[in-house]
PDB file of N, CA and C in Angstrom:
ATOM      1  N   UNK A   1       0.848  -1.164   0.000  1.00  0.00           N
ATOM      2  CA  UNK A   1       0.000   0.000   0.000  1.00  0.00           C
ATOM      3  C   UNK A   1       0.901   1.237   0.000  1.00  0.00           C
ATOM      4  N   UNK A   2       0.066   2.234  -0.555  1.00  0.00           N
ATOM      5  CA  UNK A   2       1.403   3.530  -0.931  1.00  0.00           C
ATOM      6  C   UNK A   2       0.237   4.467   0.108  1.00  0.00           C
ATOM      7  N   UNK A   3       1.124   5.055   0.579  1.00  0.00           N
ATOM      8  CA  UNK A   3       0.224   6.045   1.901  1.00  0.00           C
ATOM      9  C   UNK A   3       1.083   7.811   1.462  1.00  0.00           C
ATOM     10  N   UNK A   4       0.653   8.817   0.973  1.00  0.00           N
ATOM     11  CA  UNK A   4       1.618  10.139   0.631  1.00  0.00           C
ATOM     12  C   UNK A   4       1.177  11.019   1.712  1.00  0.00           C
ATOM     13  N   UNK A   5       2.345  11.780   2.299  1.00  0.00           N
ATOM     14  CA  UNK A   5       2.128  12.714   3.669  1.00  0.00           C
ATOM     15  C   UNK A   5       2.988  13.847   3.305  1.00  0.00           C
ATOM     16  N   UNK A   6       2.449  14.639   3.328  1.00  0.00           N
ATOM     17  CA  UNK A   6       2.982  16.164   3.126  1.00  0.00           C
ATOM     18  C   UNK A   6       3.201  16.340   4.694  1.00  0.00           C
ATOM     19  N   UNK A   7       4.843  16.833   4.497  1.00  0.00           N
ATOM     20  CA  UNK A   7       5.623  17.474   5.848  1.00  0.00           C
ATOM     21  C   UNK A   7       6.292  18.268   5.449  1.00  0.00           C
ATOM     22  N   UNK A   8       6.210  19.396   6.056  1.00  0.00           N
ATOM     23  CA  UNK A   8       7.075  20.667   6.160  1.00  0.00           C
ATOM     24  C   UNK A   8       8.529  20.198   5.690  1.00  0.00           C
ATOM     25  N   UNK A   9       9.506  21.067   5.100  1.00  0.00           N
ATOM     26  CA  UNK A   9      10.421  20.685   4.851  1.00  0.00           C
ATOM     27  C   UNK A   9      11.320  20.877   5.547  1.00  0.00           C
ATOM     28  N   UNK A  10      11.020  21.515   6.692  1.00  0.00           N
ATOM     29  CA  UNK A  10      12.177  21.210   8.233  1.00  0.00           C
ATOM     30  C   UNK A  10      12.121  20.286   8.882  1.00  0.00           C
ATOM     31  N   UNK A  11      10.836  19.465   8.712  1.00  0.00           N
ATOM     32  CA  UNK A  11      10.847  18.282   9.250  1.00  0.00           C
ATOM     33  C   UNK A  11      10.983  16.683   8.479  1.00  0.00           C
ATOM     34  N   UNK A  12      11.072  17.409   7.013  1.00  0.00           N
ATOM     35  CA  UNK A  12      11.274  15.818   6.105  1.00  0.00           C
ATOM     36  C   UNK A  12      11.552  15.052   6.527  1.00  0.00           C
ATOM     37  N   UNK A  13      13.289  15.636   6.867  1.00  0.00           N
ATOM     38  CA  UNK A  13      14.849  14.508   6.879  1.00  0.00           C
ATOM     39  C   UNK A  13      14.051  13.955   8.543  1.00  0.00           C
ATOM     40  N   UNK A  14      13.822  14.462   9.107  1.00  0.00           N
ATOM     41  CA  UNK A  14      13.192  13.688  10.734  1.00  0.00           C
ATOM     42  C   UNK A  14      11.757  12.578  10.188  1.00  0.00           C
ATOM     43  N   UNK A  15      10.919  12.656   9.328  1.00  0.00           N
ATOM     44  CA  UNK A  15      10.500  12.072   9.521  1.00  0.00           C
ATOM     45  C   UNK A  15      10.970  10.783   8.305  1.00  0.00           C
ATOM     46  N   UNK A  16      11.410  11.322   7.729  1.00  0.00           N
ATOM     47  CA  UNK A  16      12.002   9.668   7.117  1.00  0.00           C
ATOM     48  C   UNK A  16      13.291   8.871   7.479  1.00  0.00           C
ATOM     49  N   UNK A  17      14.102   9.367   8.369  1.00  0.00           N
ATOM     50  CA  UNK A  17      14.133   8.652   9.201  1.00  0.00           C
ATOM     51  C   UNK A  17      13.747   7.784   9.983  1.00  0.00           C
ATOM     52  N   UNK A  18      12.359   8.476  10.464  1.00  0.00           N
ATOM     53  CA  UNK A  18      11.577   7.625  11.934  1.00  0.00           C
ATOM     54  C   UNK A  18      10.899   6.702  10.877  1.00  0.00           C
ATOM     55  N   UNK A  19      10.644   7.179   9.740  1.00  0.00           N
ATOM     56  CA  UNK A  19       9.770   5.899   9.307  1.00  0.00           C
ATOM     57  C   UNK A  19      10.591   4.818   8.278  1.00  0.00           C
ATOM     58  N   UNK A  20      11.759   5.258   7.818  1.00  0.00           N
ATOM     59  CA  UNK A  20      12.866   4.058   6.836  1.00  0.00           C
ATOM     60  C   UNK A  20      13.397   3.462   8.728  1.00  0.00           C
ATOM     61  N   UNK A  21      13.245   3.579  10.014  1.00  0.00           N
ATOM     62  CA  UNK A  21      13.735   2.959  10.759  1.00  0.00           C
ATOM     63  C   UNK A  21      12.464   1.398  11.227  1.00  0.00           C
ATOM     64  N   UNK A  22      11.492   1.369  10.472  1.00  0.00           N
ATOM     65  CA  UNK A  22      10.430   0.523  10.663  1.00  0.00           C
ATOM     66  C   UNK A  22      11.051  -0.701   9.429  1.00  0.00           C
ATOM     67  N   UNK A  23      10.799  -1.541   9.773  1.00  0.00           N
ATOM     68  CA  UNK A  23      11.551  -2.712   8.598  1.00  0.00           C
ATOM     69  C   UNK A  23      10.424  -3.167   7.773  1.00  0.00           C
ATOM     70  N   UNK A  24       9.214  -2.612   7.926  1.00  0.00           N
ATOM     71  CA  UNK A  24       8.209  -2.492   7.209  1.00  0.00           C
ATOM     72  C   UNK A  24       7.895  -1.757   6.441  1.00  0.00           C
ATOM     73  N   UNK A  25       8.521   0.070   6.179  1.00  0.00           N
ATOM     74  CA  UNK A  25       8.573   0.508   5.392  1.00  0.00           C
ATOM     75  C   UNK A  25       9.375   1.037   4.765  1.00  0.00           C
ATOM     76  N   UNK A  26       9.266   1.581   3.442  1.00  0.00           N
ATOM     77  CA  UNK A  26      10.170   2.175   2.895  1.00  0.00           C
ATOM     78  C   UNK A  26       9.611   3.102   2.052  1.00  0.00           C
ATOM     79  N   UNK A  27      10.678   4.362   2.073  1.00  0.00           N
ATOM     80  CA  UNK A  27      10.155   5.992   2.464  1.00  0.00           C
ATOM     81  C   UNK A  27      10.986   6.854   1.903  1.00  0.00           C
ATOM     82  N   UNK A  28      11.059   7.565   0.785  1.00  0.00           N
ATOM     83  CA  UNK A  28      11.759   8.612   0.172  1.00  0.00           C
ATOM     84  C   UNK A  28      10.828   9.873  -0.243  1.00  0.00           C
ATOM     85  N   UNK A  29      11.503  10.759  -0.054  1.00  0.00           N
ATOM     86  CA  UNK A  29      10.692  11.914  -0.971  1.00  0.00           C
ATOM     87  C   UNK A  29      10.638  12.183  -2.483  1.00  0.00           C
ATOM     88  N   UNK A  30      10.095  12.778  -2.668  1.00  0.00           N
ATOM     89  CA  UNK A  30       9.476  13.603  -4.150  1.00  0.00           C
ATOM     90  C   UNK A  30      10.028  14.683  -4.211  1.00  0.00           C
ATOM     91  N   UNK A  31      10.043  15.350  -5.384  1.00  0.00           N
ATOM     92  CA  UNK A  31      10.456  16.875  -5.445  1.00  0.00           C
ATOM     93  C   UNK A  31       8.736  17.559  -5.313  1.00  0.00           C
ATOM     94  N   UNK A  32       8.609  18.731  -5.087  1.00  0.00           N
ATOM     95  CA  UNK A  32       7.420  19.504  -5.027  1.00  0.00           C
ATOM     96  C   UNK A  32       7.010  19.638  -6.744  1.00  0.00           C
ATOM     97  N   UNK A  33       8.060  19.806  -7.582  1.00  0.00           N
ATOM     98  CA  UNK A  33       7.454  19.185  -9.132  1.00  0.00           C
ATOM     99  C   UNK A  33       6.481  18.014  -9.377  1.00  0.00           C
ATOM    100  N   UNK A  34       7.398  17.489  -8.877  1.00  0.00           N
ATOM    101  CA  UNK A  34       6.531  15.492  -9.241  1.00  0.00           C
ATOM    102  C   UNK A  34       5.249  15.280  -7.923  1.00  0.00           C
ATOM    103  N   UNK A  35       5.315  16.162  -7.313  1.00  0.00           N
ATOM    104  CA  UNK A  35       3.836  15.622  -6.417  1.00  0.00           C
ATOM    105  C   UNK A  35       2.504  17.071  -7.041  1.00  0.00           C
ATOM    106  N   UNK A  36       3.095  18.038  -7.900  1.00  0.00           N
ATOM    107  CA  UNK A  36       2.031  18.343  -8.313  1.00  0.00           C
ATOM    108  C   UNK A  36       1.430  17.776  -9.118  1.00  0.00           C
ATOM    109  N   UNK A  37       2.609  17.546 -10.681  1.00  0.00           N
ATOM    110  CA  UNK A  37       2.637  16.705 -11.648  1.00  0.00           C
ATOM    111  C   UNK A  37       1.569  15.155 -11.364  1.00  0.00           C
ATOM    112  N   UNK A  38       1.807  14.706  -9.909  1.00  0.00           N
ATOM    113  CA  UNK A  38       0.901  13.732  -9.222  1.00  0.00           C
ATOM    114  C   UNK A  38      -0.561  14.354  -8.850  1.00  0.00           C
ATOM    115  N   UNK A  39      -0.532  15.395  -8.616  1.00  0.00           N
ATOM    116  CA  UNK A  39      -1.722  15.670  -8.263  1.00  0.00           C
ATOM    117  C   UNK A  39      -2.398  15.800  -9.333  1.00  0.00           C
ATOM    118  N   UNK A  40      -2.233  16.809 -10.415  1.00  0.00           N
ATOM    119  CA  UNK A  40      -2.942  16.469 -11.848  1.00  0.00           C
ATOM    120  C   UNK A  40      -3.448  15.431 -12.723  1.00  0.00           C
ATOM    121  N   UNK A  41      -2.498  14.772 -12.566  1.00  0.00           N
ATOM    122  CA  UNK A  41      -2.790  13.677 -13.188  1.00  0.00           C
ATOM    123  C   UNK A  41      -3.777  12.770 -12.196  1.00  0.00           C
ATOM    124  N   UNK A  42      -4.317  12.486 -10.666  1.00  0.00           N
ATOM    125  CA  UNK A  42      -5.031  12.433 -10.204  1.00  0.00           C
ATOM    126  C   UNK A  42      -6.317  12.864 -10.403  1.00  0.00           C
ATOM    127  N   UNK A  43      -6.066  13.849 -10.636  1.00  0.00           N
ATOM    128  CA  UNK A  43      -7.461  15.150 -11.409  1.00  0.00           C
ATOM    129  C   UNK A  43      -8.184  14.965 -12.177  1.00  0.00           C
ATOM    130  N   UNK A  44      -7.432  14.548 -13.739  1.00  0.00           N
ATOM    131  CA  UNK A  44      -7.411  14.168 -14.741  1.00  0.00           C
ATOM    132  C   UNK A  44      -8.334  12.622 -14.923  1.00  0.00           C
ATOM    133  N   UNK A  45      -7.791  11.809 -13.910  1.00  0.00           N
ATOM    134  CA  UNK A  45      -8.780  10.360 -13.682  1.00  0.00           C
ATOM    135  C   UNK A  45      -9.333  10.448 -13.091  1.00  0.00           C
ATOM    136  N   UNK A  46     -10.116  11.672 -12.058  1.00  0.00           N
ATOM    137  CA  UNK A  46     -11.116  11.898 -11.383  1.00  0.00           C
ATOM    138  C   UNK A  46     -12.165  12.064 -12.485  1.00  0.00           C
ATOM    139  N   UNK A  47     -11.661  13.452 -13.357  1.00  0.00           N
ATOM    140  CA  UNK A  47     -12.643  13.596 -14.439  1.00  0.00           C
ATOM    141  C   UNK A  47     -13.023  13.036 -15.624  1.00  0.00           C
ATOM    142  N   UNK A  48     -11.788  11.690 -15.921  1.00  0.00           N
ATOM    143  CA  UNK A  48     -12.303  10.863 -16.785  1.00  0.00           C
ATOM    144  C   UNK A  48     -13.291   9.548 -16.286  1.00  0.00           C
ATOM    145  N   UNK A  49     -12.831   9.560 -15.356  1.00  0.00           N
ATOM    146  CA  UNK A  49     -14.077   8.241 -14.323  1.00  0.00           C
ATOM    147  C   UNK A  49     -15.693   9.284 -14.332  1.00  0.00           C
ATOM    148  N   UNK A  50     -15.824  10.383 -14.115  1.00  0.00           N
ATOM    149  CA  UNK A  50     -16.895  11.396 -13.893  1.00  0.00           C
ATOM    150  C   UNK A  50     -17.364  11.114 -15.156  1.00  0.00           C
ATOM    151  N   UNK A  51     -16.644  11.489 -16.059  1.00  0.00           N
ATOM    152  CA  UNK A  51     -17.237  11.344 -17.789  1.00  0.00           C
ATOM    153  C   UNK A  51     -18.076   9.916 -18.356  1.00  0.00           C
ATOM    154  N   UNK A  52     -17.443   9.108 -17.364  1.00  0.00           N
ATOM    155  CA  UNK A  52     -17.750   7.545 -17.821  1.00  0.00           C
ATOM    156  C   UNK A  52     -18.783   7.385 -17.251  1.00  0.00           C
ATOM    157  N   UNK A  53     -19.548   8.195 -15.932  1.00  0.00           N
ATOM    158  CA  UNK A  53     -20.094   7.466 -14.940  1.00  0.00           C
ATOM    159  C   UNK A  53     -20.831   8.624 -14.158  1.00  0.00           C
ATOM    160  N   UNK A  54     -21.020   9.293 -14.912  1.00  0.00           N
ATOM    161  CA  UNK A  54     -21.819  10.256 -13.951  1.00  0.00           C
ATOM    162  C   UNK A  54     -22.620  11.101 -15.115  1.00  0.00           C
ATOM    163  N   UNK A  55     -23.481  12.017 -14.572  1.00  0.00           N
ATOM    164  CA  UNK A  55     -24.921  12.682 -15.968  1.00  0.00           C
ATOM    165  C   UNK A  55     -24.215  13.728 -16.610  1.00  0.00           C
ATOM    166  N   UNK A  56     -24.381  14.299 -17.691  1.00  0.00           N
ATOM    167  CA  UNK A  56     -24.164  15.324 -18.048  1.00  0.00           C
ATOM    168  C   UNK A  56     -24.032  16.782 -17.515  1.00  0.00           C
ATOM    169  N   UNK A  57     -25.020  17.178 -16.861  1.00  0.00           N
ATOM    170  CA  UNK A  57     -25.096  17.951 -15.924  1.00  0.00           C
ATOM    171  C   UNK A  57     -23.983  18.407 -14.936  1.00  0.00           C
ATOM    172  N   UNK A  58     -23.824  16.911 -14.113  1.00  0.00           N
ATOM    173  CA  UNK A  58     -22.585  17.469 -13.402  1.00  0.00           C
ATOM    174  C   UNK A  58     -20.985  17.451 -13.886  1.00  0.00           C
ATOM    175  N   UNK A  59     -21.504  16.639 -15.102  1.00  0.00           N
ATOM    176  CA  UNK A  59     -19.893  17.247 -15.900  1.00  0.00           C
ATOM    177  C   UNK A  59     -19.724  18.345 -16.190  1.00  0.00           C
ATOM    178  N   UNK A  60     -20.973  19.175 -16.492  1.00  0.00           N
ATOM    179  CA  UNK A  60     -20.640  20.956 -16.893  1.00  0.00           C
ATOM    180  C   UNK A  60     -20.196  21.282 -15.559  1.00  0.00           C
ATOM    181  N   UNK A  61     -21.193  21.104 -14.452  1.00  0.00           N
ATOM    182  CA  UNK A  61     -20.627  22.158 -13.530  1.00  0.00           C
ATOM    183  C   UNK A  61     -19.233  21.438 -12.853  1.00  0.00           C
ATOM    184  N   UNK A  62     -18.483  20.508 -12.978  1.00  0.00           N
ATOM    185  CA  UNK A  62     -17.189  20.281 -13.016  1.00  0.00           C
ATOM    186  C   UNK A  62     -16.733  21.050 -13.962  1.00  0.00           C
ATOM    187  N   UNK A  63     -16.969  21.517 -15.063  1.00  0.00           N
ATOM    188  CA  UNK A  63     -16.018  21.957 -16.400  1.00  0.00           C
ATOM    189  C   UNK A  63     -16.237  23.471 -15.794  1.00  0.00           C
ATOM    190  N   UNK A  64     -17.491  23.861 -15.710  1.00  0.00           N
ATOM    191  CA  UNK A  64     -17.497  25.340 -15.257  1.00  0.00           C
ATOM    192  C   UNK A  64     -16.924  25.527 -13.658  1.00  0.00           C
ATOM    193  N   UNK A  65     -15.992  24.676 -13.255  1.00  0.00           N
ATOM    194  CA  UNK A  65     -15.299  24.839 -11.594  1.00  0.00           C
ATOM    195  C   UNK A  65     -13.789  25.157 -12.783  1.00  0.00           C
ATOM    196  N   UNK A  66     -13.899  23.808 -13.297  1.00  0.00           N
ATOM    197  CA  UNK A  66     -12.402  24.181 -13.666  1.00  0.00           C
ATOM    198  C   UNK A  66     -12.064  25.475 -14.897  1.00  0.00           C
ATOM    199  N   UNK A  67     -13.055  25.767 -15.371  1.00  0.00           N
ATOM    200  CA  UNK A  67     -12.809  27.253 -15.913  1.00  0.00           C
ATOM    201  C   UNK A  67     -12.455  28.311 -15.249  1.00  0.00           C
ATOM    202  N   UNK A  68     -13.279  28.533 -13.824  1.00  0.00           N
ATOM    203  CA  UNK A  68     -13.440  29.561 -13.157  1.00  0.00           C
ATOM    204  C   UNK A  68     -12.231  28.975 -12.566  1.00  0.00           C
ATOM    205  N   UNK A  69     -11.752  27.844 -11.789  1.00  0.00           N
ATOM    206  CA  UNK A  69     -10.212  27.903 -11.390  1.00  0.00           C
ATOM    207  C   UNK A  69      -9.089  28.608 -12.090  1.00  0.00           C
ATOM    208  N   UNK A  70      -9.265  28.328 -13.565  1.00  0.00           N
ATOM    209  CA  UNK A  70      -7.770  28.329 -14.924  1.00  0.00           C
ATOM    210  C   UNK A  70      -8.229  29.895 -14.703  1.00  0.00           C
ATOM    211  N   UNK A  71      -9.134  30.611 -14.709  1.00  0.00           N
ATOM    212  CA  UNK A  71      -9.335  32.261 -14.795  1.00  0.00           C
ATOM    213  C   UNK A  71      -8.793  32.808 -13.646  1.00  0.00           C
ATOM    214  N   UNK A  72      -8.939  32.469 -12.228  1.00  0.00           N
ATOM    215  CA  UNK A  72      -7.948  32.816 -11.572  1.00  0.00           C
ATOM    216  C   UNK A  72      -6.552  33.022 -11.180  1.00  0.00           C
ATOM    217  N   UNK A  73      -6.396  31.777 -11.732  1.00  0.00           N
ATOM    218  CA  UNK A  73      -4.765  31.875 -11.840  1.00  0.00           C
ATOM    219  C   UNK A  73      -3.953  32.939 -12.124  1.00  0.00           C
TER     220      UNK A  73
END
């Protein structure tokens, strides 16, 4: 099982330590690139599972969230 925990980055190096010291897991970081890059692409199969499996309707107002998100930016 893959479990992801966002920690401050004064406390990384402490907590992978405490947790590569468990012989059960094993524990490296990401760059803050590759866990957004992760988060999108998360996104992305949220809204293709939605497309497959959910009404029309609430696919617009998903499409009209993520418009009004991309306009803020």
């Amino acid at each position: 099982m893959k479990i992801r925990v966002d920690v401050t980055s004064s406390k990384a190096d402490f907590i992978l330590e405490l947790l590569n010291n468990f012989p059960f897991v094993k524990a490296k970081s990401i760059s803050s690139a590759k866990a957004r890059l992760l988060e999108k692409i998360k996104e992305a199969v949220e809204n293709i599972n939605l497309v497959k499996h959910e009404t029309p309707a609430k696919i617009d107002i998903i499409e009209a969230r993520r418009l009004m998100n991309e306009e803020g930016k």
